[in-house]
Structure formats: C-alpha cells, structure tokens
C-alpha atoms as a PDB file:
ATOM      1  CA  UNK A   1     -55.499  11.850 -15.368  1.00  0.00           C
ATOM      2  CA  UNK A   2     -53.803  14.886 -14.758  1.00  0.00           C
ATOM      3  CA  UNK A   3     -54.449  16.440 -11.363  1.00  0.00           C
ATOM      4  CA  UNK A   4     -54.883  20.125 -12.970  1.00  0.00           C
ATOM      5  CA  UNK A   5     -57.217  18.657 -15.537  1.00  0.00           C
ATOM      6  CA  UNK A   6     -59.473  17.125 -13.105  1.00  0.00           C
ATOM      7  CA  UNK A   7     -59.426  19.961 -10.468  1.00  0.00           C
ATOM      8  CA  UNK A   8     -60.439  22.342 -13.705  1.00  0.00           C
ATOM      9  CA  UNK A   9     -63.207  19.775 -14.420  1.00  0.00           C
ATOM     10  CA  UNK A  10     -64.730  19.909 -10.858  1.00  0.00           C
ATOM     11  CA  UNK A  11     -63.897  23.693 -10.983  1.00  0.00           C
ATOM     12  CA  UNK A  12     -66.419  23.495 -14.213  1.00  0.00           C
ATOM     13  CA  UNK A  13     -69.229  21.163 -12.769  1.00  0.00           C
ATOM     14  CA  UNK A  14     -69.461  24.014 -10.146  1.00  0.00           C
ATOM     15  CA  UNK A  15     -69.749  26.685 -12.283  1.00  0.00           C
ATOM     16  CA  UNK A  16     -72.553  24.750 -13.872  1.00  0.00           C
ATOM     17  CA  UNK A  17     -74.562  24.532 -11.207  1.00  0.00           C
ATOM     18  CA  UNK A  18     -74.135  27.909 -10.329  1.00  0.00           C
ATOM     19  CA  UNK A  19     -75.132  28.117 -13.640  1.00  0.00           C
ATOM     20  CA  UNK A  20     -78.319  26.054 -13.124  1.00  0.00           C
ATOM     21  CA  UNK A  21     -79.323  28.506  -9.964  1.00  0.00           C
ATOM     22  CA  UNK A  22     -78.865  31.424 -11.206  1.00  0.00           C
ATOM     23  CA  UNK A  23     -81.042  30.382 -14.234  1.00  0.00           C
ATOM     24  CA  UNK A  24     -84.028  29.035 -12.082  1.00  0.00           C
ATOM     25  CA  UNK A  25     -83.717  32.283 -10.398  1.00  0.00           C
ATOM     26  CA  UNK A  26     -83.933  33.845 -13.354  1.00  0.00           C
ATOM     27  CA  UNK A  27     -87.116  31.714 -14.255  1.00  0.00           C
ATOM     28  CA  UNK A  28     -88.601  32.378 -11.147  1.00  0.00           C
ATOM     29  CA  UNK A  29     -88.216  36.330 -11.311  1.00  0.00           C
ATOM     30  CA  UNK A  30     -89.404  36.137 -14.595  1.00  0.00           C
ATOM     31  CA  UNK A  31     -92.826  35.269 -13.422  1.00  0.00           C
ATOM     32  CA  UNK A  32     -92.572  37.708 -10.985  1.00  0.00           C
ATOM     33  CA  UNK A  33     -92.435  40.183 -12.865  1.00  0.00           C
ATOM     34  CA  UNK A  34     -95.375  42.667 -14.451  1.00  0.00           C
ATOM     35  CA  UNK A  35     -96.714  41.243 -17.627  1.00  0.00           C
ATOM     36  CA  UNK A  36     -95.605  44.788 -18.948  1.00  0.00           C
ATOM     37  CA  UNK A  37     -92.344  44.162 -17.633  1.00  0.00           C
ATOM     38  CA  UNK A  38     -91.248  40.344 -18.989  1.00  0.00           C
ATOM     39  CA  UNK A  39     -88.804  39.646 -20.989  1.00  0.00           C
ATOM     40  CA  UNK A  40     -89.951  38.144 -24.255  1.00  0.00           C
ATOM     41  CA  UNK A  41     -90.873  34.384 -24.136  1.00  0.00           C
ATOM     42  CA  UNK A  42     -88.118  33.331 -26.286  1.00  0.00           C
ATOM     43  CA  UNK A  43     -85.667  34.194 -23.092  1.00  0.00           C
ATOM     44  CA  UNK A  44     -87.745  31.703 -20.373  1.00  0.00           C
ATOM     45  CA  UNK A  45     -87.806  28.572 -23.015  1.00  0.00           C
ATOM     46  CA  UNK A  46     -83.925  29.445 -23.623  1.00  0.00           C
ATOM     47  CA  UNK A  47     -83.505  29.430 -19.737  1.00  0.00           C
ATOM     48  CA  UNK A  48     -85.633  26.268 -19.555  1.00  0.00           C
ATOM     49  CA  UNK A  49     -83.061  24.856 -22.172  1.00  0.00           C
ATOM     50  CA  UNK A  50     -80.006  26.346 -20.560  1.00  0.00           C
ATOM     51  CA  UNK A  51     -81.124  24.110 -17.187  1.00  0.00           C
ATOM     52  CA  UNK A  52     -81.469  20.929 -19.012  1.00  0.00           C
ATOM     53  CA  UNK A  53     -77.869  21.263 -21.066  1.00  0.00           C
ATOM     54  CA  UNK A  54     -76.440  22.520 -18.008  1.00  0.00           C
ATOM     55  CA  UNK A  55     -77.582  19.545 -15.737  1.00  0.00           C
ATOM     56  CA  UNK A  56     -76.587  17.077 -18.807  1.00  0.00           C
ATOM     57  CA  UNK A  57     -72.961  18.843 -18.624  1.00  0.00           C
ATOM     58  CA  UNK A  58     -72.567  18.205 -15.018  1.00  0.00           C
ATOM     59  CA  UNK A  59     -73.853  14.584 -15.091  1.00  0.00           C
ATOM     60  CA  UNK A  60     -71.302  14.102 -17.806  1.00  0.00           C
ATOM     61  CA  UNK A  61     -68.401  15.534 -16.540  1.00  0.00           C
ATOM     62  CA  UNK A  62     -68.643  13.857 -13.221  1.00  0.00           C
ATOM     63  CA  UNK A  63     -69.108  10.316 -15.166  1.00  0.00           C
ATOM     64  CA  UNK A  64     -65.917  11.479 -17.194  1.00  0.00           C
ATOM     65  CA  UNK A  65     -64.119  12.025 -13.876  1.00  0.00           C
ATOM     66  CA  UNK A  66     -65.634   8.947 -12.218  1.00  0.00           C
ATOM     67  CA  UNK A  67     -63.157   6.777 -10.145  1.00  0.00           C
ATOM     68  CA  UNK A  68     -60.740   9.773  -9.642  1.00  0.00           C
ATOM     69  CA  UNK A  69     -60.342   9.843 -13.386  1.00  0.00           C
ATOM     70  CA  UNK A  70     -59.134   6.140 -13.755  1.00  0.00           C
ATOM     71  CA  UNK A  71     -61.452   5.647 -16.945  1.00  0.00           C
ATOM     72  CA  UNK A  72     -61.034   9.242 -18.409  1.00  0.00           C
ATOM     73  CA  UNK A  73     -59.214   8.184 -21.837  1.00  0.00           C
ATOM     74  CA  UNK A  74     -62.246   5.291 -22.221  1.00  0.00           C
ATOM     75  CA  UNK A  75     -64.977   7.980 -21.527  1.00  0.00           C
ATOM     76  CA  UNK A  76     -63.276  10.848 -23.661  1.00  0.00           C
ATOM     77  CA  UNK A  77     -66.901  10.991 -25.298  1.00  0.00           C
ATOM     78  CA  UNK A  78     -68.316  11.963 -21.980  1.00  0.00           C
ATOM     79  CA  UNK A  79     -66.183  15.172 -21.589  1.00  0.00           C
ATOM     80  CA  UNK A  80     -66.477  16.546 -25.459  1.00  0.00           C
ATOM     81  CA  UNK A  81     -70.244  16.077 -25.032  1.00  0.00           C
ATOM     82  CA  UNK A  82     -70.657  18.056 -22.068  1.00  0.00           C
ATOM     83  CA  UNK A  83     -67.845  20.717 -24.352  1.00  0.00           C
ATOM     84  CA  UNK A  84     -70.219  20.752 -26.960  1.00  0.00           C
ATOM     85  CA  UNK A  85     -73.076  21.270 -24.928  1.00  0.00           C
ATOM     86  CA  UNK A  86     -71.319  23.847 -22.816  1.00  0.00           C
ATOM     87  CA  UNK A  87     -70.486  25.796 -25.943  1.00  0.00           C
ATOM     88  CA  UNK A  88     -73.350  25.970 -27.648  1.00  0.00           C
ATOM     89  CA  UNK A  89     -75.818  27.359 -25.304  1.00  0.00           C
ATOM     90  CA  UNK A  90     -73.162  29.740 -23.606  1.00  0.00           C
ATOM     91  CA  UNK A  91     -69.856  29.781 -25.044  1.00  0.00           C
ATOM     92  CA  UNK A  92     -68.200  32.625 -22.788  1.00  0.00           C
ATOM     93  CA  UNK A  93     -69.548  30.930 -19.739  1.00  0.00           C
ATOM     94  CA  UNK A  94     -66.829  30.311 -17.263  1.00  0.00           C
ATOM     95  CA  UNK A  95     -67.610  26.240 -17.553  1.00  0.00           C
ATOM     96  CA  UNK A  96     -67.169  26.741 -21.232  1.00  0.00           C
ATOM     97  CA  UNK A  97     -63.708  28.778 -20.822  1.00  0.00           C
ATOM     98  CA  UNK A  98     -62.757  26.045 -17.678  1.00  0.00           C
ATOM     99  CA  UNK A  99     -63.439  22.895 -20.168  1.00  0.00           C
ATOM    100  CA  UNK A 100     -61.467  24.713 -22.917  1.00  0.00           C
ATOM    101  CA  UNK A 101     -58.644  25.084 -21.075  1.00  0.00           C
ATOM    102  CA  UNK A 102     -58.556  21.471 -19.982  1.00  0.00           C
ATOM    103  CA  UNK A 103     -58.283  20.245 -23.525  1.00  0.00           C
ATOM    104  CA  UNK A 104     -55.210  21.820 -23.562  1.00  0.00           C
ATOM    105  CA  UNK A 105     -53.702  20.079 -20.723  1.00  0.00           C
ATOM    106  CA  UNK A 106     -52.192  16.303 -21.208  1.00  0.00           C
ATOM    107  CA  UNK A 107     -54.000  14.000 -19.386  1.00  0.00           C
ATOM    108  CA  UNK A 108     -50.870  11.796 -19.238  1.00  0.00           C
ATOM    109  CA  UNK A 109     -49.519  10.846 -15.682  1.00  0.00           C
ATOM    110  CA  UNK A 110     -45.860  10.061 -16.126  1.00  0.00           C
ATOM    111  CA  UNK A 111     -44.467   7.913 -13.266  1.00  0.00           C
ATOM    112  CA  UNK A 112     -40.885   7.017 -13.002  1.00  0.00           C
ATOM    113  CA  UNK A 113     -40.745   3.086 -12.158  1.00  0.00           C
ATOM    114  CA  UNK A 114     -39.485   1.808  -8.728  1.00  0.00           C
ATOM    115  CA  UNK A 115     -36.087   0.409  -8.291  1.00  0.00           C
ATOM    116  CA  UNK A 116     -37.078  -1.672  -5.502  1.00  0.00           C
ATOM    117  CA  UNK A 117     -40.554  -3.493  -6.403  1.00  0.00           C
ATOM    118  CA  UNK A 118     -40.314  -7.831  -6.585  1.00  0.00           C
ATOM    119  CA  UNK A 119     -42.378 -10.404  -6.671  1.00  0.00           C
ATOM    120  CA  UNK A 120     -42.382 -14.173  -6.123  1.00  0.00           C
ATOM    121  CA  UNK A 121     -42.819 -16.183  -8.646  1.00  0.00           C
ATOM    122  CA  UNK A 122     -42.617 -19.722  -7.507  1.00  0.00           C
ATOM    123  CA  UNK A 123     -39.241 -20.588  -5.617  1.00  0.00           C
ATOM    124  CA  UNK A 124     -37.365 -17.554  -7.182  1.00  0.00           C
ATOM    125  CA  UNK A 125     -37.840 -13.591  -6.381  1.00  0.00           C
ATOM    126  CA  UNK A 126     -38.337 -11.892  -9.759  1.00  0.00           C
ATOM    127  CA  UNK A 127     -37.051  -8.282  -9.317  1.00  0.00           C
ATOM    128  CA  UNK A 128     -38.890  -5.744 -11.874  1.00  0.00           C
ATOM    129  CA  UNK A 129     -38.162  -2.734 -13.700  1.00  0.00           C
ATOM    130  CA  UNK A 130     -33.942  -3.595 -13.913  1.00  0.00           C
ATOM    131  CA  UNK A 131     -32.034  -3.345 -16.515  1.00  0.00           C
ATOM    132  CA  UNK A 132     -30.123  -6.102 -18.764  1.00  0.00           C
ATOM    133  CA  UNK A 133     -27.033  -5.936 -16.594  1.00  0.00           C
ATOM    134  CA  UNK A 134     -28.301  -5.564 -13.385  1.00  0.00           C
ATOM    135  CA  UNK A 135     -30.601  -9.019 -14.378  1.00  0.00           C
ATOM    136  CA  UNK A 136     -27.638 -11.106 -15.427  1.00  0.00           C
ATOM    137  CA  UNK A 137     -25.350  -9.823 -12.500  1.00  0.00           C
ATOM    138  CA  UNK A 138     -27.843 -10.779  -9.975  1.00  0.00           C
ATOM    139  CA  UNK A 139     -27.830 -13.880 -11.669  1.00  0.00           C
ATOM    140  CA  UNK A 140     -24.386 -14.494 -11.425  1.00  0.00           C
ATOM    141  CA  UNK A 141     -24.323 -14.111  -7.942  1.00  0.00           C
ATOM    142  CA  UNK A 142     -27.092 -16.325  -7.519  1.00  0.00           C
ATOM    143  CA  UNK A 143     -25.437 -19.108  -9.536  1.00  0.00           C
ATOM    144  CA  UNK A 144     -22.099 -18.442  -7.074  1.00  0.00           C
ATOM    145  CA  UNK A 145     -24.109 -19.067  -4.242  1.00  0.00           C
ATOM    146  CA  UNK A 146     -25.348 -22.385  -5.359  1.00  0.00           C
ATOM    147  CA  UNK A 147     -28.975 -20.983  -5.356  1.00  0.00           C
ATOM    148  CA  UNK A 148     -29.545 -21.775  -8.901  1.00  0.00           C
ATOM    149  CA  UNK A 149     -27.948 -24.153 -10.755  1.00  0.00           C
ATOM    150  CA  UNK A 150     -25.475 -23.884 -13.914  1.00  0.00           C
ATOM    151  CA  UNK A 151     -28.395 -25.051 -16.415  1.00  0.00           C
ATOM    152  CA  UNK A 152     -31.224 -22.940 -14.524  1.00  0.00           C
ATOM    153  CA  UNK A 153     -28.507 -19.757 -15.223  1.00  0.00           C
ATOM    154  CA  UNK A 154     -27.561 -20.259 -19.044  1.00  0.00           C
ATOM    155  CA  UNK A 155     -31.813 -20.763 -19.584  1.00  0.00           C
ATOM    156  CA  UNK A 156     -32.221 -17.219 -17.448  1.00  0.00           C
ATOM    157  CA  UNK A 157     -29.985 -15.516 -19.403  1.00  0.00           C
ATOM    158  CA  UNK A 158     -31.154 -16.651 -23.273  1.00  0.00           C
ATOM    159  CA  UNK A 159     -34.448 -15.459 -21.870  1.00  0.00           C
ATOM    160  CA  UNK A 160     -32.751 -12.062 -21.280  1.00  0.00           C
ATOM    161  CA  UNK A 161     -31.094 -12.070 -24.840  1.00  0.00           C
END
C-alpha cells in the first residue's frame, strides 16, 4: 500500500472519531437543553445514527489497513464500505473528503529488484533477478573453473533458452 494512502486513511479514522465526540456531545447538550429550546427529534436519532456509521467506518478502515496495509487489495470491500457509509450520512465531512482523495491515489508499491540477492539451492548458489547474459556468463566461468561440469553447463543453459 501506498504510504500517502494509508497515512490519509489513519488521517480519516481520526476525523471519525472526532466525529463520534463531537456527536455525543451534541447528544448530551441536547438533553440539556430547555424542552422549548431542543432541536427537533429527528436531529438526536440522526446523531444516534451518525455514531453507529461513524464507529462502523473506523472499525473498517483500520481492518482495511490491518498489518500495515499488507492485505489492502484482498479487503478492498472493507474501505468502499466505510466510503459509502462515510458519504451517506455526511458527505462534506472531512473523513468523507480524506477517503475520496485516497481513491485517487495508486495503492501500488513499485520496488526496483536487488542486484545482489542469492540463495542456495542445494550445492549451487542461485543468483536472482539477472539477466540472460549475466546467467550464462556466470556460467561460463563456473564451467572454467571446473565447478560444474561440461554436461551440468549445456543443461543450465537450455533451461535459460
């Protein structure tokens, strides 16, 4: 996952539960308040609601995030749920604006392969990530040396073509 995309995404489960206080305190001064004073009804159930999407948002964006975002593209689903959600109870909240921007960013982490890495694979040191040439040069020199032999060469090198 890309490191913008998941700092927007915590950036967004914050907002949400700044989201989720101020609407509690919004709850509590509503009953506060003078009867004569209150807000109609309709505005403490749509708080209530708010709460309850809000707290579903933030539970789903942190599982889409899980594991520093390891499992992000396999819990996509997770992260347009809690956009959806976000959206349709407040749509110019600043989770809602945070999470649209992120859809907008690649999630692709592009790494440029090591020259370097090997491994050992029985007897022989397999070298990754090199080219044709390099491959069959590094044979040849290992058949001059005498560390593998003419047959063991000629069967390394059909594998290559």
């Amino acid at each position: 996952m890309n490191s913008t995309k998941k700092y927007l995404i915590i950036a967004a489960i914050i907002t949400s539960i700044l989201g989720i206080a101020y609407d509690i305190y919004d709850i509590v001064m509503w009953f506060l308040a003078e009867p004569a004073y209150r807000s109609s009804t309709f505005y403490l159930v749509f708080a209530f609601l708010e709460i309850a999407a809000s707290i579903a948002v933030v539970v789903l964006l942190t599982l889409a995030i899980w594991k520093n975002g390891v499992l992000f593209r396999q819990r996509y689903g997770y992260y347009m749920t809690a956009l959806v959600l976000s959206i349709i109870f407040n749509l110019f909240s600043v989770t809602s604006i945070l999470l649209i921007i992120t859809m907008f960013i690649s999630d692709w982490v592009w790494i440029k392969p090591e020259k370097d890495k090997s491994t050992q694979v029985g007897d022989n040191v397999e070298i990754i990530n090199e080219s044709k040439e390099e491959k069959i040069a590094r044979l040849r020199k290992m058949k001059e040396e005498g560390v593998i032999s003419e047959e063991e060469f000629e069967k390394e090198l059909l594998k290559l073509l």
